[in-house]
Each structure stands twice: as structure tokens, then as C-alpha cells.
C-alpha atoms as a PDB file:
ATOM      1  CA  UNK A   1       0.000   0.000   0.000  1.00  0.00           C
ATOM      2  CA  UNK A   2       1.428   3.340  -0.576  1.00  0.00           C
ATOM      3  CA  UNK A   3       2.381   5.443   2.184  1.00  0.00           C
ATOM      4  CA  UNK A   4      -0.387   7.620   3.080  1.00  0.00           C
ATOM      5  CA  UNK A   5      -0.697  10.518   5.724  1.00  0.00           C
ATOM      6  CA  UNK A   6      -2.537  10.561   8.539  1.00  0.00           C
ATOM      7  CA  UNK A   7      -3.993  12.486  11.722  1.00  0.00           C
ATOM      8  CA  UNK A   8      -4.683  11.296  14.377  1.00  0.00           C
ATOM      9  CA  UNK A   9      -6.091  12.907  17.821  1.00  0.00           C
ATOM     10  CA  UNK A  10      -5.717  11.461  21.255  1.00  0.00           C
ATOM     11  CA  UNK A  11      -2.453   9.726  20.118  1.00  0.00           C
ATOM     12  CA  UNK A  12      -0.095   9.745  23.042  1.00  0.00           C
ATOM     13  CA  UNK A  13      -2.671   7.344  24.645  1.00  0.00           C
ATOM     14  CA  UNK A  14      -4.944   4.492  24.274  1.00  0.00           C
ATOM     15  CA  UNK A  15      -6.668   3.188  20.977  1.00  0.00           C
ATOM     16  CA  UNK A  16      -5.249   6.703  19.596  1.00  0.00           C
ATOM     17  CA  UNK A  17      -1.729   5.526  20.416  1.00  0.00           C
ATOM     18  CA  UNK A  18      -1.967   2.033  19.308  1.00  0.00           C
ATOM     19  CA  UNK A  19      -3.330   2.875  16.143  1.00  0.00           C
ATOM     20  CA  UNK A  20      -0.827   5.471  15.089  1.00  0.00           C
ATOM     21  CA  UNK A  21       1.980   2.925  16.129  1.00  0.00           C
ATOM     22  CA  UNK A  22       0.009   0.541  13.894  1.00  0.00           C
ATOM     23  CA  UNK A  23      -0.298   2.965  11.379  1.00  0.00           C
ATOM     24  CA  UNK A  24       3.410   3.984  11.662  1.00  0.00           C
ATOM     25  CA  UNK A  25       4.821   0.286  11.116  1.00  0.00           C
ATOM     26  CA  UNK A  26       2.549  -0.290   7.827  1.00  0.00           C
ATOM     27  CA  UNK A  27       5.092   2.973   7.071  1.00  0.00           C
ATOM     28  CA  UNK A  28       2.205   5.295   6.892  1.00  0.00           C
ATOM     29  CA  UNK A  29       3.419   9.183   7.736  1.00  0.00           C
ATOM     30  CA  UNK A  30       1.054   9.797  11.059  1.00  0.00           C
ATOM     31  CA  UNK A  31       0.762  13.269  12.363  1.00  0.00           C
ATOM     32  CA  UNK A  32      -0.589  12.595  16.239  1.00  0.00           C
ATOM     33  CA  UNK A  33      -2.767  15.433  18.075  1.00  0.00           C
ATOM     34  CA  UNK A  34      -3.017  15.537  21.855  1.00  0.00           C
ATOM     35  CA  UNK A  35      -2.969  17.432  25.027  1.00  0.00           C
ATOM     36  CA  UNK A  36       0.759  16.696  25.042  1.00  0.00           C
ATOM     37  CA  UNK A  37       3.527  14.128  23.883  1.00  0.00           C
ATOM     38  CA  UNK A  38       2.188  14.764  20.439  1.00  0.00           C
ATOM     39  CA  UNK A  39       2.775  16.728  17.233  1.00  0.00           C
ATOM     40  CA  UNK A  40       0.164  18.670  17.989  1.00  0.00           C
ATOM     41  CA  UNK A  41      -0.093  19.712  21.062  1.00  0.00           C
ATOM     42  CA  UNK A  42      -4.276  21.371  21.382  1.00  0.00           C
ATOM     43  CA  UNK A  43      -7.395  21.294  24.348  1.00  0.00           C
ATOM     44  CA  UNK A  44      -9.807  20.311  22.376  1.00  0.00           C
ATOM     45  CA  UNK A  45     -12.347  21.243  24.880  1.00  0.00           C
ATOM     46  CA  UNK A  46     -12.004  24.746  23.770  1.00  0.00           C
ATOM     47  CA  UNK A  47     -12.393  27.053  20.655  1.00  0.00           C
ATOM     48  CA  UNK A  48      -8.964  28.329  20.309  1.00  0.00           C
ATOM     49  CA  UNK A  49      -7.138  24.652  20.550  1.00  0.00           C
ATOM     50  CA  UNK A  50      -9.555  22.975  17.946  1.00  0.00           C
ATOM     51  CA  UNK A  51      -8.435  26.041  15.921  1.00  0.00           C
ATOM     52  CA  UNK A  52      -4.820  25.408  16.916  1.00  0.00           C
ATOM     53  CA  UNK A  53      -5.860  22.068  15.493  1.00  0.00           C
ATOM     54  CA  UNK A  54      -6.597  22.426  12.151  1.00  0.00           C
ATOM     55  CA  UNK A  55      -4.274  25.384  11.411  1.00  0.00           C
ATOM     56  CA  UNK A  56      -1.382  23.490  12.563  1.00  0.00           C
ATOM     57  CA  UNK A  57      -2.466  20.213  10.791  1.00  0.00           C
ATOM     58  CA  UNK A  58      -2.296  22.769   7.698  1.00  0.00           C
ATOM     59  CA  UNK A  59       0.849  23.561   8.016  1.00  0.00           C
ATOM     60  CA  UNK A  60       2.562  20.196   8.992  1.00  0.00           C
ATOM     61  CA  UNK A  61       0.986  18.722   5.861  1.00  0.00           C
ATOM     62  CA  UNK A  62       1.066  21.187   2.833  1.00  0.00           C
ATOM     63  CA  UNK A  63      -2.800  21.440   3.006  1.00  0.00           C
ATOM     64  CA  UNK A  64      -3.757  17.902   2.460  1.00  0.00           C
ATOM     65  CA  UNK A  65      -4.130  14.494   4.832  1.00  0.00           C
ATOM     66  CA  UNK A  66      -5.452  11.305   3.073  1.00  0.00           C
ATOM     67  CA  UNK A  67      -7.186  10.342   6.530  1.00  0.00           C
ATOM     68  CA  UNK A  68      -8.434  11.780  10.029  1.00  0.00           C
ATOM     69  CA  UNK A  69      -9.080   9.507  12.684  1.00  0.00           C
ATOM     70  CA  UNK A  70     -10.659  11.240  15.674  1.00  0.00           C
ATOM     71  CA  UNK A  71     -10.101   9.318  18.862  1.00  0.00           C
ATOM     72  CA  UNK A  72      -9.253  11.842  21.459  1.00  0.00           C
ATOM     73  CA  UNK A  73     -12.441  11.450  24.511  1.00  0.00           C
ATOM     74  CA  UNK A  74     -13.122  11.762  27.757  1.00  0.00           C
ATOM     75  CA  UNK A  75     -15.556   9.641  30.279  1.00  0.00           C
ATOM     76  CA  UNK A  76     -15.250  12.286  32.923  1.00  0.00           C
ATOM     77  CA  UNK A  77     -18.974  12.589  34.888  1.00  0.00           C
ATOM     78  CA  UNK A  78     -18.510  16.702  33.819  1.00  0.00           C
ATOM     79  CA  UNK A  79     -19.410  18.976  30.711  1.00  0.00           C
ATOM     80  CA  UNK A  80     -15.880  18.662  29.481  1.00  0.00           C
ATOM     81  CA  UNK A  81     -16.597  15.088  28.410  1.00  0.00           C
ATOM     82  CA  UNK A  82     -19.222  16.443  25.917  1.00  0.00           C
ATOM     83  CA  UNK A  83     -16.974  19.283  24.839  1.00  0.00           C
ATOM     84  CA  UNK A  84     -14.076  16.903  24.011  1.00  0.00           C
ATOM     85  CA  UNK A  85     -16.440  14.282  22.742  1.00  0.00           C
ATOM     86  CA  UNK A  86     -18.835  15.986  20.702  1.00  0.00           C
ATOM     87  CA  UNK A  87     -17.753  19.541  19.856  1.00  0.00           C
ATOM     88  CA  UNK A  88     -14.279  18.860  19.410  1.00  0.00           C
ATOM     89  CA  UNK A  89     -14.448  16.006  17.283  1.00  0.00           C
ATOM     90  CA  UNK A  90     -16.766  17.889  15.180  1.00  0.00           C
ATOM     91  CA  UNK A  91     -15.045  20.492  14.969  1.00  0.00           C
ATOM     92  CA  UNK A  92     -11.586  17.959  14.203  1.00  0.00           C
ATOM     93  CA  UNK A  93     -13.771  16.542  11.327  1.00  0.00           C
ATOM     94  CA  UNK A  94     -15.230  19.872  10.153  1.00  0.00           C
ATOM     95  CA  UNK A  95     -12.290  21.587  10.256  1.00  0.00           C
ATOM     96  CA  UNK A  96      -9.859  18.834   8.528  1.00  0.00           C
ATOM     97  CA  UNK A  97     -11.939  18.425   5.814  1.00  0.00           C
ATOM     98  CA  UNK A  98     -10.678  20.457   3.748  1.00  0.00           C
ATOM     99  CA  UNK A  99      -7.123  19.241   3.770  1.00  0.00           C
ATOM    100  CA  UNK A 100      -9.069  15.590   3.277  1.00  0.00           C
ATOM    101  CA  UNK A 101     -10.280  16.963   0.208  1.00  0.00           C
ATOM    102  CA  UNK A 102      -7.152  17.710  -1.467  1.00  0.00           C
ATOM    103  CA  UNK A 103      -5.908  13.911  -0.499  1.00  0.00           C
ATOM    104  CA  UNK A 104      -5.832  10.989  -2.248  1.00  0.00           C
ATOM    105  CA  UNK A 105      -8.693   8.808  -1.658  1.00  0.00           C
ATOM    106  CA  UNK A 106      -9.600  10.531   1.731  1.00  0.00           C
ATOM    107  CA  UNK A 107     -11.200   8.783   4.577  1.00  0.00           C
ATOM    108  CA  UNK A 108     -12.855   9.815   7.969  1.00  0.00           C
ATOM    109  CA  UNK A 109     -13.366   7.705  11.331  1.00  0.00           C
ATOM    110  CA  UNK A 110     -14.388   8.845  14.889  1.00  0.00           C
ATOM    111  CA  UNK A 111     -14.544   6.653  18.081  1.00  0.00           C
ATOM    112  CA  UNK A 112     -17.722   6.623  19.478  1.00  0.00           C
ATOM    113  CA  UNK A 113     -18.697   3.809  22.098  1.00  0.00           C
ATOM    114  CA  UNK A 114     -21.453   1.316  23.174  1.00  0.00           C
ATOM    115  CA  UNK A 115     -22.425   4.092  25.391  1.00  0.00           C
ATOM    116  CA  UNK A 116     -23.990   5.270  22.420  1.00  0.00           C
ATOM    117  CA  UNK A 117     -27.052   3.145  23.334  1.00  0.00           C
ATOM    118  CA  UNK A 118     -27.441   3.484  27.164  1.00  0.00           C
ATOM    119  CA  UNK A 119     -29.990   5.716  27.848  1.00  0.00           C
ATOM    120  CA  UNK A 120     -28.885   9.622  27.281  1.00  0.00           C
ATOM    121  CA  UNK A 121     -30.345  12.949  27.774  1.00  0.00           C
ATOM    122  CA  UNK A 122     -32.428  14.397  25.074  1.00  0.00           C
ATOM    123  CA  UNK A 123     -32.064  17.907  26.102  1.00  0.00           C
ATOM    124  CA  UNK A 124     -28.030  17.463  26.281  1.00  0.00           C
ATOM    125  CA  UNK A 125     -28.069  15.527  22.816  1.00  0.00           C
ATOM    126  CA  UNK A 126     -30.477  18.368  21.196  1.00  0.00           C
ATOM    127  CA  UNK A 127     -28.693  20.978  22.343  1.00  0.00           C
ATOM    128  CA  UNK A 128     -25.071  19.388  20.587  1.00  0.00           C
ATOM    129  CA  UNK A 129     -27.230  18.517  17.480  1.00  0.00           C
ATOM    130  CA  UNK A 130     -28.039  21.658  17.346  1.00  0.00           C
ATOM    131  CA  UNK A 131     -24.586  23.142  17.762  1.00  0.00           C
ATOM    132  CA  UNK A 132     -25.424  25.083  20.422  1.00  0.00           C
ATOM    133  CA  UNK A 133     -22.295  24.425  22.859  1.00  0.00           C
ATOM    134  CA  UNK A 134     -23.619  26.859  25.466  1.00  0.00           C
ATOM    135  CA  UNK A 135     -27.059  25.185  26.214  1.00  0.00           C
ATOM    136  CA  UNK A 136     -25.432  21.929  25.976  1.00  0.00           C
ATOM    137  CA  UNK A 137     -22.766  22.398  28.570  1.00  0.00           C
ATOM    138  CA  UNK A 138     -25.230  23.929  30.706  1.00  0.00           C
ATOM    139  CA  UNK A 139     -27.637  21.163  30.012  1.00  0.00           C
ATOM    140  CA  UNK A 140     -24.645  18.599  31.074  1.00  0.00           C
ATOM    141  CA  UNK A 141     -23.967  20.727  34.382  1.00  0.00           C
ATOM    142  CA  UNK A 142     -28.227  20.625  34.998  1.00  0.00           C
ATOM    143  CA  UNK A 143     -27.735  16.841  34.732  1.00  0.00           C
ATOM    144  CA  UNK A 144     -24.727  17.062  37.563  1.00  0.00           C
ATOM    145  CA  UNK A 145     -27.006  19.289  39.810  1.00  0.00           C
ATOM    146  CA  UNK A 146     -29.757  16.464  39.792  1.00  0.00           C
ATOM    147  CA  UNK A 147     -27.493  13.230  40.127  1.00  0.00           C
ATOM    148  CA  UNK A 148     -27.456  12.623  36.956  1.00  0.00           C
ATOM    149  CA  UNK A 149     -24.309  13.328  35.560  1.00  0.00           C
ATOM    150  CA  UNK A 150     -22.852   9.717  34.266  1.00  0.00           C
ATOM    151  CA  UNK A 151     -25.566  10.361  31.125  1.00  0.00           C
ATOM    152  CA  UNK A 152     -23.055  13.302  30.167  1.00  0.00           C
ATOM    153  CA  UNK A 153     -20.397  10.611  28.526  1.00  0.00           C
ATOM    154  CA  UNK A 154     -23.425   8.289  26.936  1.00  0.00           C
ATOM    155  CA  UNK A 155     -24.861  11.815  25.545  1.00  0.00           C
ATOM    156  CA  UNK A 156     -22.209  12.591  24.030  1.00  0.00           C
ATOM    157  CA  UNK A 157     -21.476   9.490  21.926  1.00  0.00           C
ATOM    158  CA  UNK A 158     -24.934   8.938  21.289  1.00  0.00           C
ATOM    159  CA  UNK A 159     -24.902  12.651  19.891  1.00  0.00           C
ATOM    160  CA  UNK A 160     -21.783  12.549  17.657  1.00  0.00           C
ATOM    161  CA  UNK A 161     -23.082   8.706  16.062  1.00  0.00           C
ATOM    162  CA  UNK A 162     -26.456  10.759  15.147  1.00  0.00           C
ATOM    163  CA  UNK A 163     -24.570  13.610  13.772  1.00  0.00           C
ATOM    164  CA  UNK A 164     -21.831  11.369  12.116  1.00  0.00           C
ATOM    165  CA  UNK A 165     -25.327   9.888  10.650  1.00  0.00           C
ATOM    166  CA  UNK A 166     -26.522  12.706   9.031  1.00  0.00           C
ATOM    167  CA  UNK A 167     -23.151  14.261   8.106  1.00  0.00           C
ATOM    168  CA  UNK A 168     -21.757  11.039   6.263  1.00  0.00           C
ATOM    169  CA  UNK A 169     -24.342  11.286   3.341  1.00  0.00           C
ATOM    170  CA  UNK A 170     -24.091  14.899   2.703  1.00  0.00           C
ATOM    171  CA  UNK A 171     -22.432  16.668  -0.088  1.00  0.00           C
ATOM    172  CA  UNK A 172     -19.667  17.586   1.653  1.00  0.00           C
ATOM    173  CA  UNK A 173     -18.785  14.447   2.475  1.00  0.00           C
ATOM    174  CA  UNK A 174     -20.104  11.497   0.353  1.00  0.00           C
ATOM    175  CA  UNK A 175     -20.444  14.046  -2.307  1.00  0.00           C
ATOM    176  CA  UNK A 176     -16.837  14.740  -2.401  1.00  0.00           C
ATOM    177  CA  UNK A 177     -16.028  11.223  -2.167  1.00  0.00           C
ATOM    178  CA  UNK A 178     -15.029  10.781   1.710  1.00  0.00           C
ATOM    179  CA  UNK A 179     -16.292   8.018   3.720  1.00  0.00           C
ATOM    180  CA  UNK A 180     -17.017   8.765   7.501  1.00  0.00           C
ATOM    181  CA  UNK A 181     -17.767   6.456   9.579  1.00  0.00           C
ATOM    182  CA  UNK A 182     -17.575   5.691  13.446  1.00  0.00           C
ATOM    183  CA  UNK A 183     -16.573   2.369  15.749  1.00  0.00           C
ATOM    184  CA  UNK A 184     -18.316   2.054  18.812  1.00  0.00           C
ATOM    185  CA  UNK A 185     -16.303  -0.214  21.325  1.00  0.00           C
ATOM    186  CA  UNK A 186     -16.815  -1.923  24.024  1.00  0.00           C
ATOM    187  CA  UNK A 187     -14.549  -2.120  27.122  1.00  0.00           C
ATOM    188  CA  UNK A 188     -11.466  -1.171  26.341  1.00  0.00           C
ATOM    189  CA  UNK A 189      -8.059  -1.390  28.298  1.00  0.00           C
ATOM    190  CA  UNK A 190      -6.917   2.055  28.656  1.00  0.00           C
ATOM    191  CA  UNK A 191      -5.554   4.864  30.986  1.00  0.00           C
ATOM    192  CA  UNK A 192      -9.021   6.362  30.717  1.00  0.00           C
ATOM    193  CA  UNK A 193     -10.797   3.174  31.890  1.00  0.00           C
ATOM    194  CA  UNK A 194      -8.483   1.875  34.230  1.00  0.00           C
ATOM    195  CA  UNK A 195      -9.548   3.757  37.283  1.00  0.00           C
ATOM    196  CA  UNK A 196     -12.985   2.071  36.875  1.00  0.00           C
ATOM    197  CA  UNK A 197     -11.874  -1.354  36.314  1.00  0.00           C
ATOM    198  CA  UNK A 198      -9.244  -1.108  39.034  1.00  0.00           C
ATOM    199  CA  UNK A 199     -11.990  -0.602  41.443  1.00  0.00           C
ATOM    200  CA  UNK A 200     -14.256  -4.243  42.128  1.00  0.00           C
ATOM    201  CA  UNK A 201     -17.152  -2.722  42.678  1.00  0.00           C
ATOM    202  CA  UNK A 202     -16.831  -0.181  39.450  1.00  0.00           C
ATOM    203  CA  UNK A 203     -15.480  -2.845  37.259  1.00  0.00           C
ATOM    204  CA  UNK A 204     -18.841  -5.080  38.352  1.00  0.00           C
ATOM    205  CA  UNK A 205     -20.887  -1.510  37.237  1.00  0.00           C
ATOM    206  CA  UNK A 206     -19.062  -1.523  33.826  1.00  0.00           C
ATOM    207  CA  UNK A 207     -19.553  -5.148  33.491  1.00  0.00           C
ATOM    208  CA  UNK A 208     -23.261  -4.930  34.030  1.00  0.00           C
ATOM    209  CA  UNK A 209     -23.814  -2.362  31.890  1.00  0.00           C
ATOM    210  CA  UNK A 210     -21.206  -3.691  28.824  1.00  0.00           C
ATOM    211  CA  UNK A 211     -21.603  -7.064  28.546  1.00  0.00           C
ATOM    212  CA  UNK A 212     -19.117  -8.835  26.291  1.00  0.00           C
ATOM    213  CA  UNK A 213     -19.383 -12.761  25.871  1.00  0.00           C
ATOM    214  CA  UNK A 214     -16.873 -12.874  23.374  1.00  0.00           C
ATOM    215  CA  UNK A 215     -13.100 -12.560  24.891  1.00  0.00           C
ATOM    216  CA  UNK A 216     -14.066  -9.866  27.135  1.00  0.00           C
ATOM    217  CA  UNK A 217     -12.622  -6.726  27.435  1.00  0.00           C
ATOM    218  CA  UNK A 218     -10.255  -4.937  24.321  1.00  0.00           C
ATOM    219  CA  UNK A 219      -6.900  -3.974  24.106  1.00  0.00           C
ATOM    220  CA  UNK A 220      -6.503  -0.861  22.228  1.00  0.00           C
ATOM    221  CA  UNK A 221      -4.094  -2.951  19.670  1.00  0.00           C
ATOM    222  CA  UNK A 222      -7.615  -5.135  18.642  1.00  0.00           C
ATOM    223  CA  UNK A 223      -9.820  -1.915  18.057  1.00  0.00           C
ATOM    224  CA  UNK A 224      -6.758  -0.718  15.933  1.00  0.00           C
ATOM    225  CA  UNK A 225      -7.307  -2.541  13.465  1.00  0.00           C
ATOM    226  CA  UNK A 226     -10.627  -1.701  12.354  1.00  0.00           C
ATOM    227  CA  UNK A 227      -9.752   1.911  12.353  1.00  0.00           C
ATOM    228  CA  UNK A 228      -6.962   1.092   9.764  1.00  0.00           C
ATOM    229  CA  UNK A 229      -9.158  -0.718   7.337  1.00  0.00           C
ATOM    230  CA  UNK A 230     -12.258   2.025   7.482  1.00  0.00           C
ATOM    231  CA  UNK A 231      -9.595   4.634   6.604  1.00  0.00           C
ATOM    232  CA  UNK A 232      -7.745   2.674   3.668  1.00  0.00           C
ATOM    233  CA  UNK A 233      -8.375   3.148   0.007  1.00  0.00           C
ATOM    234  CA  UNK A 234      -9.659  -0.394   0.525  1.00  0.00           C
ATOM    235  CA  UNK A 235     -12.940   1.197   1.960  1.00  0.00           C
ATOM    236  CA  UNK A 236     -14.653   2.393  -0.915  1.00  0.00           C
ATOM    237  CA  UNK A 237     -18.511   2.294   0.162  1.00  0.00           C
ATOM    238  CA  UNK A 238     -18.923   1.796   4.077  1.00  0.00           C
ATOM    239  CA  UNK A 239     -19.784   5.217   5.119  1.00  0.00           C
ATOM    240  CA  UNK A 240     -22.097   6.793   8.049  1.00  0.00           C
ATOM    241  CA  UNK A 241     -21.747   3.667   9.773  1.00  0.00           C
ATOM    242  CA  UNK A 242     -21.623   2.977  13.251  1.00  0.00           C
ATOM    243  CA  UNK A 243     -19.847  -0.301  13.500  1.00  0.00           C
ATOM    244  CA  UNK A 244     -19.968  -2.069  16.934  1.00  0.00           C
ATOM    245  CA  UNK A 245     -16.598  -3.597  18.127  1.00  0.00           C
ATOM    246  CA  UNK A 246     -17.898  -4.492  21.777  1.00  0.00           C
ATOM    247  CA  UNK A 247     -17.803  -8.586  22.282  1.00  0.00           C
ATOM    248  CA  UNK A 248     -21.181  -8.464  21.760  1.00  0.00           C
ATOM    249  CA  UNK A 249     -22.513  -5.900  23.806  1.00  0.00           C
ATOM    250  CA  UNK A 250     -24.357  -4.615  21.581  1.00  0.00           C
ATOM    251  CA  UNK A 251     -26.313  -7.715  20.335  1.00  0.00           C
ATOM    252  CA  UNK A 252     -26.591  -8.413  24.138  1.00  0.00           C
ATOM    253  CA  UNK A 253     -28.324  -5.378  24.941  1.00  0.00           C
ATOM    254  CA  UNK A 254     -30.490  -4.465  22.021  1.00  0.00           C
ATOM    255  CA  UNK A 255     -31.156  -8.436  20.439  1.00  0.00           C
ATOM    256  CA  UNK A 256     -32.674  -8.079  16.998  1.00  0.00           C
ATOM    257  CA  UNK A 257     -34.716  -5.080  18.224  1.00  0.00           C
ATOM    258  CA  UNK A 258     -33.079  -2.735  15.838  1.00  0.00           C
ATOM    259  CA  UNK A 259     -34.372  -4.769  13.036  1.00  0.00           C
END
């Protein structure tokens, strides 16, 4: 396969990092994005560092990427989860597209999570579809004044698979020839989970609500994978798909109800 160039956010941990090592030993050129130990070093929770974002990506690259993968998330009960998770992988997407468009056979993927089908808050998740960060973040911090804050992380993925949804078929995407498409994991090993499964009584929570029959919970080297193929020239028509790489969770929870 020729070498192709990549971005990729949340890279100096977790599936972020094992996919641009992945990416990096196929002999791919991989530009990483994170709050530090990266090539670009931006707080995507805010404006000014998803504008740091994309200008810098312009620069590093000549104006073009063949592929964005945005993995960089949080799981934090607070309204930064929804920032990082919704708005600023929006804003990644929106605001790399351009250089996409000027690759060769350009390709989009976001992480999104199982989470995506818990139950959420319709007032947070209308308020991010709606692109109104304000009234979402102060929709999260209602949901924190009433108990309710773990639906803040579940909001947010279920938000950006609905927008990734409607985004994927639109002119600016499929129309200019980009597949976008999310994966929606399971459990998966990292430093962001770790404090949760290092706890019994957590890890029995997680368990409960992410049930995975087959092999249990991920390593961020076997979500990698998936992540590489969506966002290879090899992907020519899987786009605004949401595909489920949980052990079953998924099937678990929702049996042939979506169908």
C-alpha cells in the first residue's frame, strides 16, 4: 500500500496511540494530536485549541491528509466530556476536511462507544445537534445538579453517532467522495478506563452495563485494526456507519430489536 498521511487525535494514549503505532509500522506518515507528547499539542475542549488544530495540521501537511481519525475522549462525569467528545471532534472533522479533500482517496473515522445506546439525555443531545455548545454544557452541568451526571459521557457518543449519521451522506462528504464512519467499542483497556476497572465494585458496574461474551474486554491494539481498514483506500462504500466492536454488547443489549 502506498504510504499515506494521517492524523490522528488522542495519540499519546490508548486506541489513539496504538493505532498510530500501527499505522506507523505499515510505514504510513502519522501526524498525532493531543494534550501533550504529540505533534500537535491542542485542548480540544475549547475554541482556540480545535483552531490550533486544524491550522497546525495545515501547516505540517502542505494542506492535504489522506485520513483523520478522531479518537481523542473523555468519560469524565462533567461537561468537558461532551466538549471533548462531541464539539471537538466535530469540529476535528469539520475543520480537517478540507485538507481531506485535497488527499488521495480521503477517509474519515471517529470513536464513538457502546455508550452510544445506554440511555442519554435528550435535552443534552439536542442541544449538541443543534450546535449550540452553550445550552449543551449547561444542560450537562443541569444533569450534575440532579445526580445525573454519568448520562453526560453516553450523551455525548450517542450525539456525535447521530450527527456522524446525518453528516456522512451529505455533499460535503459522500459528495466529495469521503467516507465517515464511526466504531463504537466496548470495554477497552486504557488509561481512561483503568480507574474504573481497578476498582471491584466499578469494574462489576461496567460489566453490568457492557456485557461482552466474546473474549471480554479490548486492548486498544484489537480496536486498531478496524480503524486502519475504514480509513484505507480499501474502503470504498462503508460510510455513516456505526460499527460495533464491543464482544457483543451490543447484540446483548439491544437483540434483533433494531431490526
Amino acid at each position: 500500500m502506498p504510504c499515506r498521511t494521517y492524523l490522528v487525535t488522542g495519540a499519546a494514549s490508548g486506541i489513539g496511540r496504538a493505532t498510530a503505532t500501527r499505522l506507523r509500522n505499515q510505514g504510513h506518515t502519522v501526524i498525532g494530536a493531543d494534550l501533550r507528547d504529540a505533534d500537535i499539542t491542542a485542548d480540544l475542549a475549547t475554541l482556540a485549541g480545535r483552531t490550533e488544530l486544524a491550522e497546525h495540521a495545515a501547516e505540517l501537511t502542505d494542506g492535504r491528509l489522506d485520513a483523520v481519525i478522531a479518537c481523542a475522549g473523555l468519560a469524565h462525569f462533567l461537561p468537558i466530556t461532551l466538549q471533548v467528545n462531541y464539539f471537538g471532534t466535530v469540529a476535528t472533522l469539520e475543520g480537517l476536511r478540507p485538507l481531506l479533500a485535497a488527499g488521495t482517496d480521503p477517509r474519515a473515522v471517529l470513536v464513538s462507544s457502546v455508550a452510544a445506546i445506554h440511555p442519554s439525555d435528550p435535552v443534552i443531545v439536542d442541544a449538541a445537534l443543534a450546535g449550540d455548545e452553550d445550552r449543551a454544557v449547561g444542560a450537562a452541568q443541569a444533569a450534575i445538579d440532579r445526580g445525573e451526571g454519568h448520562t453526560i459521557y453516553g450523551s455525548s457518543k450517542h450525539a456525535i453517532a447521530r450527527w456522524l449519521r446525518c453528516a456522512a451522506i451529505t455533499a460535503d462528504w459522500a459528495g466529495t467522495g469521503i467516507p465517515l464512519n464511526a466504531v463504537a467499542p466496548g470495554t477497552v483497556l486504557t488509561p481512561m478506563t483503568a480507574p474504573m476497572l481497578d476498582d471491584l465494585g466499578m469494574r462489576k458496574v461496567v460489566d453490568a452495563s457492557v456485557p461482552m461474551p466474546l473474549h471480554g474486554h479490548a486492548r486498544p491494539e484489537q480496536i486498531a485494526p478496524l480503524l486502519t481498514w475504514l480509513t484505507s483506500p480499501d474502503n470504498t462504500h462503508v460510510t455513516g456507519q456505526i460499527l460495533f466492536i464491543d464482544g457483543g454488547a451490543d447484540a446483548t443489549l439491544r437483540g434483533d430489536t433494531t431490526w
